[in-house]
ModelCIF file with pLDDT and N, C-alpha, C, O atoms, coordinates in Angstrom:
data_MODEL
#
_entry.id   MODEL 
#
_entity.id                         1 
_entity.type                       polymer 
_entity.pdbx_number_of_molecules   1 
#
_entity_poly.entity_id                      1 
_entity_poly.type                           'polypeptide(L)' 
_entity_poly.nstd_linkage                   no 
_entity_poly.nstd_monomer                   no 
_entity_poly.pdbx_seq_one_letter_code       
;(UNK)(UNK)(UNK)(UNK)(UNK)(UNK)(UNK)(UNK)(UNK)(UNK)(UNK)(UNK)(UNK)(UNK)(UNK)(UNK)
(UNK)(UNK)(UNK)(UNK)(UNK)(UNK)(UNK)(UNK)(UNK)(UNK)(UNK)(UNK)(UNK)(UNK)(UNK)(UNK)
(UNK)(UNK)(UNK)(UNK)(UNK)
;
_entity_poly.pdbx_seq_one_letter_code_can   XXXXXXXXXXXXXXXXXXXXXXXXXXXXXXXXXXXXX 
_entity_poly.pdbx_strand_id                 A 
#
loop_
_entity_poly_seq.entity_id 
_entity_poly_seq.num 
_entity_poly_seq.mon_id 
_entity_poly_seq.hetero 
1 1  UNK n 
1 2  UNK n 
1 3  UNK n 
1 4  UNK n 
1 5  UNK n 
1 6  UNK n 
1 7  UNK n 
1 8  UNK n 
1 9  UNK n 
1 10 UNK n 
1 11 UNK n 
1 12 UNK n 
1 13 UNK n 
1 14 UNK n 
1 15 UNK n 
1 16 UNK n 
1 17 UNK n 
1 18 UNK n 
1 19 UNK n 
1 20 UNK n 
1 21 UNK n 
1 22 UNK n 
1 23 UNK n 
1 24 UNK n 
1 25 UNK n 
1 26 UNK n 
1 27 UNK n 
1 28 UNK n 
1 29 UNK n 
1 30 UNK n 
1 31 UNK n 
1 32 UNK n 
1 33 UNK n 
1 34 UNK n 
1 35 UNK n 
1 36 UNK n 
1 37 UNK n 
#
_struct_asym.id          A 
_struct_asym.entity_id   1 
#
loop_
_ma_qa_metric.id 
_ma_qa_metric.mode 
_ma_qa_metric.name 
_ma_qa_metric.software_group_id 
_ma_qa_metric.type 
1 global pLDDT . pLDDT 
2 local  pLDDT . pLDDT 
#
_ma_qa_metric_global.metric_id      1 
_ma_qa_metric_global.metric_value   95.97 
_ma_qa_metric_global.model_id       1 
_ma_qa_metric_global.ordinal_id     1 
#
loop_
_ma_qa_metric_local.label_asym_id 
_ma_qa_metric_local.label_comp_id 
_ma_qa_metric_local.label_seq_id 
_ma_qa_metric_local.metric_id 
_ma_qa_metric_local.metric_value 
_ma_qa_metric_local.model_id 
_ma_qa_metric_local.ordinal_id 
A UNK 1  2 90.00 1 1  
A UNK 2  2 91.00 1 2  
A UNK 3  2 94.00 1 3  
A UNK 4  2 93.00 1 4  
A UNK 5  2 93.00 1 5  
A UNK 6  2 93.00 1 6  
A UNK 7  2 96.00 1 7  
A UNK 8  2 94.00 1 8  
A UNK 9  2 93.00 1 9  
A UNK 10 2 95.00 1 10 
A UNK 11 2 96.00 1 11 
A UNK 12 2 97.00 1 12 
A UNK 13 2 97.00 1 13 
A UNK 14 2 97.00 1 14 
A UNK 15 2 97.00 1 15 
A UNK 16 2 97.00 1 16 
A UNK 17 2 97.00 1 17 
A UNK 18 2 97.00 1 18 
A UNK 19 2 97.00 1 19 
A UNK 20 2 97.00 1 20 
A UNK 21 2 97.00 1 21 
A UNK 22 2 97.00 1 22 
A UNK 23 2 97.00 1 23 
A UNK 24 2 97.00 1 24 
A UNK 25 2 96.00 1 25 
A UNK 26 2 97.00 1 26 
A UNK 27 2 97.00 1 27 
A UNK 28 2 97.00 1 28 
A UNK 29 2 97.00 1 29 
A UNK 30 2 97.00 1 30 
A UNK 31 2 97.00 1 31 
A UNK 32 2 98.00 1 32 
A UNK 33 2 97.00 1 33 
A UNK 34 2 97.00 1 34 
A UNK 35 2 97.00 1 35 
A UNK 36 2 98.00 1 36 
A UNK 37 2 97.00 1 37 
#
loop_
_atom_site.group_PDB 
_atom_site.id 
_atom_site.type_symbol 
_atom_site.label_atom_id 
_atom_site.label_alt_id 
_atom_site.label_comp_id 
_atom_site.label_asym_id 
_atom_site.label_entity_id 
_atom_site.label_seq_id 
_atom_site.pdbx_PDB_ins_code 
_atom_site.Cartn_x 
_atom_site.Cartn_y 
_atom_site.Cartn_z 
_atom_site.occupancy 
_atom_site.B_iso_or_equiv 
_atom_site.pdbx_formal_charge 
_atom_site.auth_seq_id 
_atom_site.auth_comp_id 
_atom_site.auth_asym_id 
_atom_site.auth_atom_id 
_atom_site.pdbx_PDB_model_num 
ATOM 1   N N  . UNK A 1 1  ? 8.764  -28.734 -16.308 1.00 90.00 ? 1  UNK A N  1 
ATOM 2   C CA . UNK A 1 1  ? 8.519  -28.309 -14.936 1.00 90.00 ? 1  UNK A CA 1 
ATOM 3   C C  . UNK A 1 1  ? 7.565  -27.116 -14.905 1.00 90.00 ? 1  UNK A C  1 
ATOM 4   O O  . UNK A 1 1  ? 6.585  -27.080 -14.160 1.00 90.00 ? 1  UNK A O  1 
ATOM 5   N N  . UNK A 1 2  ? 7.908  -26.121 -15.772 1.00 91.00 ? 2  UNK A N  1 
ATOM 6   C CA . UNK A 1 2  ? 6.629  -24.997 -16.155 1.00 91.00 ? 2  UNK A CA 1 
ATOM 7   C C  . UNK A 1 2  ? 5.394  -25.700 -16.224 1.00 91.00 ? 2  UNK A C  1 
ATOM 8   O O  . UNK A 1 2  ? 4.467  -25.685 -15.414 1.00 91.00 ? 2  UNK A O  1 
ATOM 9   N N  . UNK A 1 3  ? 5.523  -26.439 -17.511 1.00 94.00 ? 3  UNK A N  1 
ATOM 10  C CA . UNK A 1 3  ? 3.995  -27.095 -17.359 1.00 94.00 ? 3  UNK A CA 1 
ATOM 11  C C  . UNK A 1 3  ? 3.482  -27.449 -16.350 1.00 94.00 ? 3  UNK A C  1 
ATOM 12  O O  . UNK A 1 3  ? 2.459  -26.894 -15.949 1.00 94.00 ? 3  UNK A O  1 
ATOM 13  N N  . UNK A 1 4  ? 4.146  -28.607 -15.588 1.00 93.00 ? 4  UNK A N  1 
ATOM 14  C CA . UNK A 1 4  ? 3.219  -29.217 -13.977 1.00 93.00 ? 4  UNK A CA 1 
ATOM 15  C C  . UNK A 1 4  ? 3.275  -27.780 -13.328 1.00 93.00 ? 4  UNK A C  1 
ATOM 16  O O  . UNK A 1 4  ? 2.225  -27.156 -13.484 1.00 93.00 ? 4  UNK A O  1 
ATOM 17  N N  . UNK A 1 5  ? 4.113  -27.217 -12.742 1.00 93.00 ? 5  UNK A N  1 
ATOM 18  C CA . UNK A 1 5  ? 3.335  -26.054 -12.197 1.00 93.00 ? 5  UNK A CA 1 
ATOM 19  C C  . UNK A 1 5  ? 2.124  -25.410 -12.596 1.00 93.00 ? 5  UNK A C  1 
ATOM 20  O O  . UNK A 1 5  ? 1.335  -25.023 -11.734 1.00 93.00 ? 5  UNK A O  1 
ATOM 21  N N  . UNK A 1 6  ? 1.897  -25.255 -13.810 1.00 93.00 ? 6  UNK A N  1 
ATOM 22  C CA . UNK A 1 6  ? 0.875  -24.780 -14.504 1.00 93.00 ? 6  UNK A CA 1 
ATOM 23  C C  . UNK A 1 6  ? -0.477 -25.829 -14.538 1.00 93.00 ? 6  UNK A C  1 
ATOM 24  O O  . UNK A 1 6  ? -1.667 -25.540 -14.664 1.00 93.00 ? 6  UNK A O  1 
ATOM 25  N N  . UNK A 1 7  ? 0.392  -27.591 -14.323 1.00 96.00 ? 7  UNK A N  1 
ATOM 26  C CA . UNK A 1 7  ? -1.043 -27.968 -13.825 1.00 96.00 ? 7  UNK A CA 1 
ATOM 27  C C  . UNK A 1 7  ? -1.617 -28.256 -12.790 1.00 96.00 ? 7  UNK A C  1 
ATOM 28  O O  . UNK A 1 7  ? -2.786 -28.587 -12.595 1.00 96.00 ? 7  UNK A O  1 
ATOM 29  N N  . UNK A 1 8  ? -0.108 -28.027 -11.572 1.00 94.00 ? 8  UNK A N  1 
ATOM 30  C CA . UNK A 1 8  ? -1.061 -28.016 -10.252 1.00 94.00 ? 8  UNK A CA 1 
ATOM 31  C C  . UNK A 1 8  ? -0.274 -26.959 -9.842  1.00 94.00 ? 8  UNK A C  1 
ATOM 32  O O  . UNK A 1 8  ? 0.916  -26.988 -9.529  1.00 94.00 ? 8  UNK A O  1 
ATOM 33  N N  . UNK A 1 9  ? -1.301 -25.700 -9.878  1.00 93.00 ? 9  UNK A N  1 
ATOM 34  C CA . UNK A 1 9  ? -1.288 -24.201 -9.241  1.00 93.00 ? 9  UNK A CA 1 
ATOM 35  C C  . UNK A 1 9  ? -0.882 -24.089 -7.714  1.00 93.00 ? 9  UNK A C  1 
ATOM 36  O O  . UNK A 1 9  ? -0.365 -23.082 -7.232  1.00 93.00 ? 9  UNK A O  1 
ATOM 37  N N  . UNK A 1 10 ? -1.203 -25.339 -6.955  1.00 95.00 ? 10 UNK A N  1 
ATOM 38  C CA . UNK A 1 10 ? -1.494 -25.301 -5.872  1.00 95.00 ? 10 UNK A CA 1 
ATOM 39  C C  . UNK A 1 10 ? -0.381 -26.051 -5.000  1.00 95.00 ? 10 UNK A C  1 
ATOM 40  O O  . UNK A 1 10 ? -0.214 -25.666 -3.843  1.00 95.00 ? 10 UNK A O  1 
ATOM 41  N N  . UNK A 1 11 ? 0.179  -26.820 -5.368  1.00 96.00 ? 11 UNK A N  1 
ATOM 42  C CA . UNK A 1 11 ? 1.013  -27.297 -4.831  1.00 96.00 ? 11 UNK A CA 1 
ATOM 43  C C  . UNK A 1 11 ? 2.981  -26.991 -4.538  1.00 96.00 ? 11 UNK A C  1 
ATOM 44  O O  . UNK A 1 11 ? 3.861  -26.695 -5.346  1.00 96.00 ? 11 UNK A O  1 
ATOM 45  N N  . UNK A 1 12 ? 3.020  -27.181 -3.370  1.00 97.00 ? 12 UNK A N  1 
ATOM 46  C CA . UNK A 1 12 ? 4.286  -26.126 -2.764  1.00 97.00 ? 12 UNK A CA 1 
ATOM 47  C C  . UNK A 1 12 ? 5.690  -26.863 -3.398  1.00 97.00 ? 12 UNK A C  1 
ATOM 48  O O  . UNK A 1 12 ? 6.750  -26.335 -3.736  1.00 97.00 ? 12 UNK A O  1 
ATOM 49  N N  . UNK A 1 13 ? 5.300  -28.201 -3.421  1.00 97.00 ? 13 UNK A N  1 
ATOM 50  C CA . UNK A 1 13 ? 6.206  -29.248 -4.114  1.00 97.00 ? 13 UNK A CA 1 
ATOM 51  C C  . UNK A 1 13 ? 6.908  -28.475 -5.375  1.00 97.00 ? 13 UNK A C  1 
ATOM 52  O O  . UNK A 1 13 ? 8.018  -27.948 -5.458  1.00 97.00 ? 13 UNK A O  1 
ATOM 53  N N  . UNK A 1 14 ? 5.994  -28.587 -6.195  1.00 97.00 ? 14 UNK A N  1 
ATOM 54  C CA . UNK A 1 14 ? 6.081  -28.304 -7.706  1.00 97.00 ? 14 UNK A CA 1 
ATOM 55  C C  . UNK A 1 14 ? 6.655  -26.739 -7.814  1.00 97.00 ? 14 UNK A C  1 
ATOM 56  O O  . UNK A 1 14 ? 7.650  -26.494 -8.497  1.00 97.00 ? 14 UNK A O  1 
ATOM 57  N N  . UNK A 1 15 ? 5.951  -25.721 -7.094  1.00 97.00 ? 15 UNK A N  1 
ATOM 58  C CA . UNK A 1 15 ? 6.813  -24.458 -6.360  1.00 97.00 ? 15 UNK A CA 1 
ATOM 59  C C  . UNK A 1 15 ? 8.193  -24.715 -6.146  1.00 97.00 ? 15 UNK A C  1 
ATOM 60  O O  . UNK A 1 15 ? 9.020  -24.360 -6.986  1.00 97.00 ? 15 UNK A O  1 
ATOM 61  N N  . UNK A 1 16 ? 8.500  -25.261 -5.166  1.00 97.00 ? 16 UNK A N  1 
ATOM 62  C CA . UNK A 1 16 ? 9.616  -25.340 -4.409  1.00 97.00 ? 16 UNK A CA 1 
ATOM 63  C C  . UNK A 1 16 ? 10.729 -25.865 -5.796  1.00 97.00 ? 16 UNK A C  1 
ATOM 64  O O  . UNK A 1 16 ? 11.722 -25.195 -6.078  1.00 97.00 ? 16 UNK A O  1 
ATOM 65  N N  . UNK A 1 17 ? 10.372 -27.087 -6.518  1.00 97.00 ? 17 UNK A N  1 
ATOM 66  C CA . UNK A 1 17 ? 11.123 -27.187 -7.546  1.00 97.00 ? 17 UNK A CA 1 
ATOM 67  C C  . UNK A 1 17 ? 11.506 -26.365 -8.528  1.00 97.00 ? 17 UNK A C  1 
ATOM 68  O O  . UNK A 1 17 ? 12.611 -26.108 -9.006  1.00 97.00 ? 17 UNK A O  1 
ATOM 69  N N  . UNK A 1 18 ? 10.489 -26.017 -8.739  1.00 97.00 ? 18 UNK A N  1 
ATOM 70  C CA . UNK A 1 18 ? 10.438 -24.757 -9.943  1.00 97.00 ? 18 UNK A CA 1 
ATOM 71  C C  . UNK A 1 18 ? 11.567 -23.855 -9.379  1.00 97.00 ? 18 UNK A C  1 
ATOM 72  O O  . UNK A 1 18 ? 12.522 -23.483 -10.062 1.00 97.00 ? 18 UNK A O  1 
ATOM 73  N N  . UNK A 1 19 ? 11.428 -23.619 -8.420  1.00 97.00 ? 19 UNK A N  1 
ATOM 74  C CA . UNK A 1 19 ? 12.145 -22.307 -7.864  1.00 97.00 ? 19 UNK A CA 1 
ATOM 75  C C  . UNK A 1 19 ? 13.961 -23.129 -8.015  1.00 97.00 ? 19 UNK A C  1 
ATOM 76  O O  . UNK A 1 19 ? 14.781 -22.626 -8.783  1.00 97.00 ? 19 UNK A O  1 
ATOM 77  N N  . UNK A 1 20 ? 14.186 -23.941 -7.464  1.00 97.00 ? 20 UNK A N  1 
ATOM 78  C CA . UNK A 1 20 ? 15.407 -24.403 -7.509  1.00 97.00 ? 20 UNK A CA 1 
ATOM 79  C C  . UNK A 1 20 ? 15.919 -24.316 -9.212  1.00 97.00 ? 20 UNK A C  1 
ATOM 80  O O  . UNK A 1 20 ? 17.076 -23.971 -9.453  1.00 97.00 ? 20 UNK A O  1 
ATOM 81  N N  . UNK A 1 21 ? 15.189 -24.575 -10.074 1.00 97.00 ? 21 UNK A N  1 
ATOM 82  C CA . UNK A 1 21 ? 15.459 -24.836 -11.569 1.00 97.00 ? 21 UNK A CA 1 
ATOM 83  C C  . UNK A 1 21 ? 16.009 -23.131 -11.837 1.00 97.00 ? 21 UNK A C  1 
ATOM 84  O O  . UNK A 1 21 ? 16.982 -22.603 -12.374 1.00 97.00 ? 21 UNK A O  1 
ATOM 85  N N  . UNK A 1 22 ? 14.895 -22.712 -11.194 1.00 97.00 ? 22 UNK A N  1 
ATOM 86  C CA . UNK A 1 22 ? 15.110 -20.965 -12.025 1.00 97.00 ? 22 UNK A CA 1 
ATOM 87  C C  . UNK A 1 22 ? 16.445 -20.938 -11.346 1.00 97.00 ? 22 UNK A C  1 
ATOM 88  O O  . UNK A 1 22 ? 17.481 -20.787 -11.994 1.00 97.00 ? 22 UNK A O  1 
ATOM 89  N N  . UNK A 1 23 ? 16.427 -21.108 -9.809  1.00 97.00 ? 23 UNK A N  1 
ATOM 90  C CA . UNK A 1 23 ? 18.091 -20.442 -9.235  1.00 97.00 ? 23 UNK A CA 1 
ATOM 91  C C  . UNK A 1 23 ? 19.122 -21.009 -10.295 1.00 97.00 ? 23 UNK A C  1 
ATOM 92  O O  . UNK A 1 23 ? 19.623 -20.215 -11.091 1.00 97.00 ? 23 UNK A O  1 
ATOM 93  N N  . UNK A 1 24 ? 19.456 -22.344 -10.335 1.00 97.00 ? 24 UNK A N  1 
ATOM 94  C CA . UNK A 1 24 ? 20.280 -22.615 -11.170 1.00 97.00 ? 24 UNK A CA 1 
ATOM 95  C C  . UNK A 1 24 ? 20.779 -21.778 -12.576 1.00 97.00 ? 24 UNK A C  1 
ATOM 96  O O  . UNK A 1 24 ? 21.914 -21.480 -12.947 1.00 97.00 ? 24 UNK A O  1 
ATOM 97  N N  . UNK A 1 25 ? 19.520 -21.541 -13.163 1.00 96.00 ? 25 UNK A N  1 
ATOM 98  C CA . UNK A 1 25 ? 19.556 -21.228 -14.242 1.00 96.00 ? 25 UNK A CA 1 
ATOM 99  C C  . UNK A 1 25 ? 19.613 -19.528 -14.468 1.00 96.00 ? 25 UNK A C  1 
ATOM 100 O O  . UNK A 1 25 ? 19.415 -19.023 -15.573 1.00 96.00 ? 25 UNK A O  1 
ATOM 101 N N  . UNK A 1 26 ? 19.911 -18.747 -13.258 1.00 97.00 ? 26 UNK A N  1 
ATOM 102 C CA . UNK A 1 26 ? 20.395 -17.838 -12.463 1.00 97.00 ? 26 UNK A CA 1 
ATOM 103 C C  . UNK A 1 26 ? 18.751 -16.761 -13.093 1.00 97.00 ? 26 UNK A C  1 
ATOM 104 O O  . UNK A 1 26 ? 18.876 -15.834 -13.894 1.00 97.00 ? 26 UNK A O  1 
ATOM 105 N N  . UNK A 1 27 ? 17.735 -17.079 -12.656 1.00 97.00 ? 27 UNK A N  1 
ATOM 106 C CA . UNK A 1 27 ? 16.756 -16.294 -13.182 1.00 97.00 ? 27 UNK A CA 1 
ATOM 107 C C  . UNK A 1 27 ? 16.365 -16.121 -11.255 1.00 97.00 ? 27 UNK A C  1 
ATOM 108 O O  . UNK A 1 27 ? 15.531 -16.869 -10.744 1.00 97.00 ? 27 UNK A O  1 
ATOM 109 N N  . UNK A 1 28 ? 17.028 -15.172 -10.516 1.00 97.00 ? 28 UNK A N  1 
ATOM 110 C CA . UNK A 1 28 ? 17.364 -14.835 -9.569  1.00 97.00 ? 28 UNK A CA 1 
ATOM 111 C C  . UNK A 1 28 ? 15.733 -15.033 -9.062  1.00 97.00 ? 28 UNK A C  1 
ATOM 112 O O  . UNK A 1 28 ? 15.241 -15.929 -8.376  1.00 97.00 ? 28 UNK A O  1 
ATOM 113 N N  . UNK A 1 29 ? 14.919 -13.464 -9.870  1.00 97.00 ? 29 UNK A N  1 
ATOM 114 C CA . UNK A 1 29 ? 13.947 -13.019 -9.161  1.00 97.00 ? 29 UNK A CA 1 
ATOM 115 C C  . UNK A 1 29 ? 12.445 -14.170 -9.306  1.00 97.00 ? 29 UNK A C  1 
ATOM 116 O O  . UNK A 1 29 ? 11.391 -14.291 -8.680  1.00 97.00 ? 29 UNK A O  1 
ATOM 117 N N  . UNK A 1 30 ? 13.021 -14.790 -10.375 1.00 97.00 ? 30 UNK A N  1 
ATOM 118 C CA . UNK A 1 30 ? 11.297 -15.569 -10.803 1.00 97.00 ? 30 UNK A CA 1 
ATOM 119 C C  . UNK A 1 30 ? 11.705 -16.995 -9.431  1.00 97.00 ? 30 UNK A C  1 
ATOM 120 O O  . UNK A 1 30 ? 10.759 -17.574 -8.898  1.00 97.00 ? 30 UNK A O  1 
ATOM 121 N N  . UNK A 1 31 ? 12.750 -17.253 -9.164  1.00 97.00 ? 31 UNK A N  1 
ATOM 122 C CA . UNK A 1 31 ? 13.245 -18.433 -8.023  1.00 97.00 ? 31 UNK A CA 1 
ATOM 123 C C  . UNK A 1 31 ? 12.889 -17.178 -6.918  1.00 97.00 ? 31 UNK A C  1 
ATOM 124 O O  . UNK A 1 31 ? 11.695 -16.937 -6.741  1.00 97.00 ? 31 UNK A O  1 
ATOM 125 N N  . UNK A 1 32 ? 13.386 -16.785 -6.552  1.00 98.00 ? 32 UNK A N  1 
ATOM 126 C CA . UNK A 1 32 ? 12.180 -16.178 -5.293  1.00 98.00 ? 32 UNK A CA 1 
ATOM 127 C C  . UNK A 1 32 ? 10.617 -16.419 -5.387  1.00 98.00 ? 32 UNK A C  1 
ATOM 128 O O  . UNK A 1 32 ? 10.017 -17.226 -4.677  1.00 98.00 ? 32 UNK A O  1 
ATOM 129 N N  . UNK A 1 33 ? 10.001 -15.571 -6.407  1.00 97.00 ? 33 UNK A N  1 
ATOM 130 C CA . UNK A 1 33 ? 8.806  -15.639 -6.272  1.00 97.00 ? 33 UNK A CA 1 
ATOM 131 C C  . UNK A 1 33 ? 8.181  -17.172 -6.330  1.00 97.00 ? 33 UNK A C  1 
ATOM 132 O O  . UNK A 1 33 ? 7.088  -17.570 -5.926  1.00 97.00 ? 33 UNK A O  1 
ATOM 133 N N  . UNK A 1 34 ? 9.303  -17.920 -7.002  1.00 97.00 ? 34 UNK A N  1 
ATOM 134 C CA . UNK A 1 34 ? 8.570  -19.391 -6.758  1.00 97.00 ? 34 UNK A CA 1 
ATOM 135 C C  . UNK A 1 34 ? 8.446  -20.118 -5.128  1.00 97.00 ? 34 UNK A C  1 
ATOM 136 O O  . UNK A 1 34 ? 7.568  -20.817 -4.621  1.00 97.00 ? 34 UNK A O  1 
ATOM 137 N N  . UNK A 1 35 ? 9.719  -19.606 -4.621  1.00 97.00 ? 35 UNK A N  1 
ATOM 138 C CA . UNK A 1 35 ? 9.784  -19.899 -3.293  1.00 97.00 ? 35 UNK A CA 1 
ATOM 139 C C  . UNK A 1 35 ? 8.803  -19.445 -2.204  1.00 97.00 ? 35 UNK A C  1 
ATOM 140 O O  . UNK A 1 35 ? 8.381  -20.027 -1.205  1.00 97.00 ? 35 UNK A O  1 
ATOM 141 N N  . UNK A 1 36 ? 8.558  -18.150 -2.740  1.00 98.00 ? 36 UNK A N  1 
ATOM 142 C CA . UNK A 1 36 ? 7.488  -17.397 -1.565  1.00 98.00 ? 36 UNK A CA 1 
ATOM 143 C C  . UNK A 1 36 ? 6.114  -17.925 -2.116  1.00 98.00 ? 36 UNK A C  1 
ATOM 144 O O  . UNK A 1 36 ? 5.296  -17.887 -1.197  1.00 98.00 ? 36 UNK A O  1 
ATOM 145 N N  . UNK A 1 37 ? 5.585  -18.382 -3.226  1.00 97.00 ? 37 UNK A N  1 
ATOM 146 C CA . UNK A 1 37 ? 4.665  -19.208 -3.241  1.00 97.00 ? 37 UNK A CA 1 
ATOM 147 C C  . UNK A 1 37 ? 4.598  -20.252 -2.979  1.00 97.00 ? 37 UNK A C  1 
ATOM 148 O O  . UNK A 1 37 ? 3.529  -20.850 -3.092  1.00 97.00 ? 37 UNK A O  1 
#
């Protein structure tokens, strides 16, 4: 999931997932910043 974020910078999708993975995985602050991007 790092990776595709890393290969599409741009997309809110791949954000929005990312961010759910980190909450889970209780990495509090990097799931925010994925969200607000």
């Amino acid at each position: 999931l790092t990776e595709l974020a890393g290969a599409n910078p741009r997309s809110s999708f791949v954000r929005l997932n990312l961010g759910l993975a980190q909450f889970w995985r209780r990495e509090d602050e990097a799931a925010l910043a994925s969200w607000r991007r």
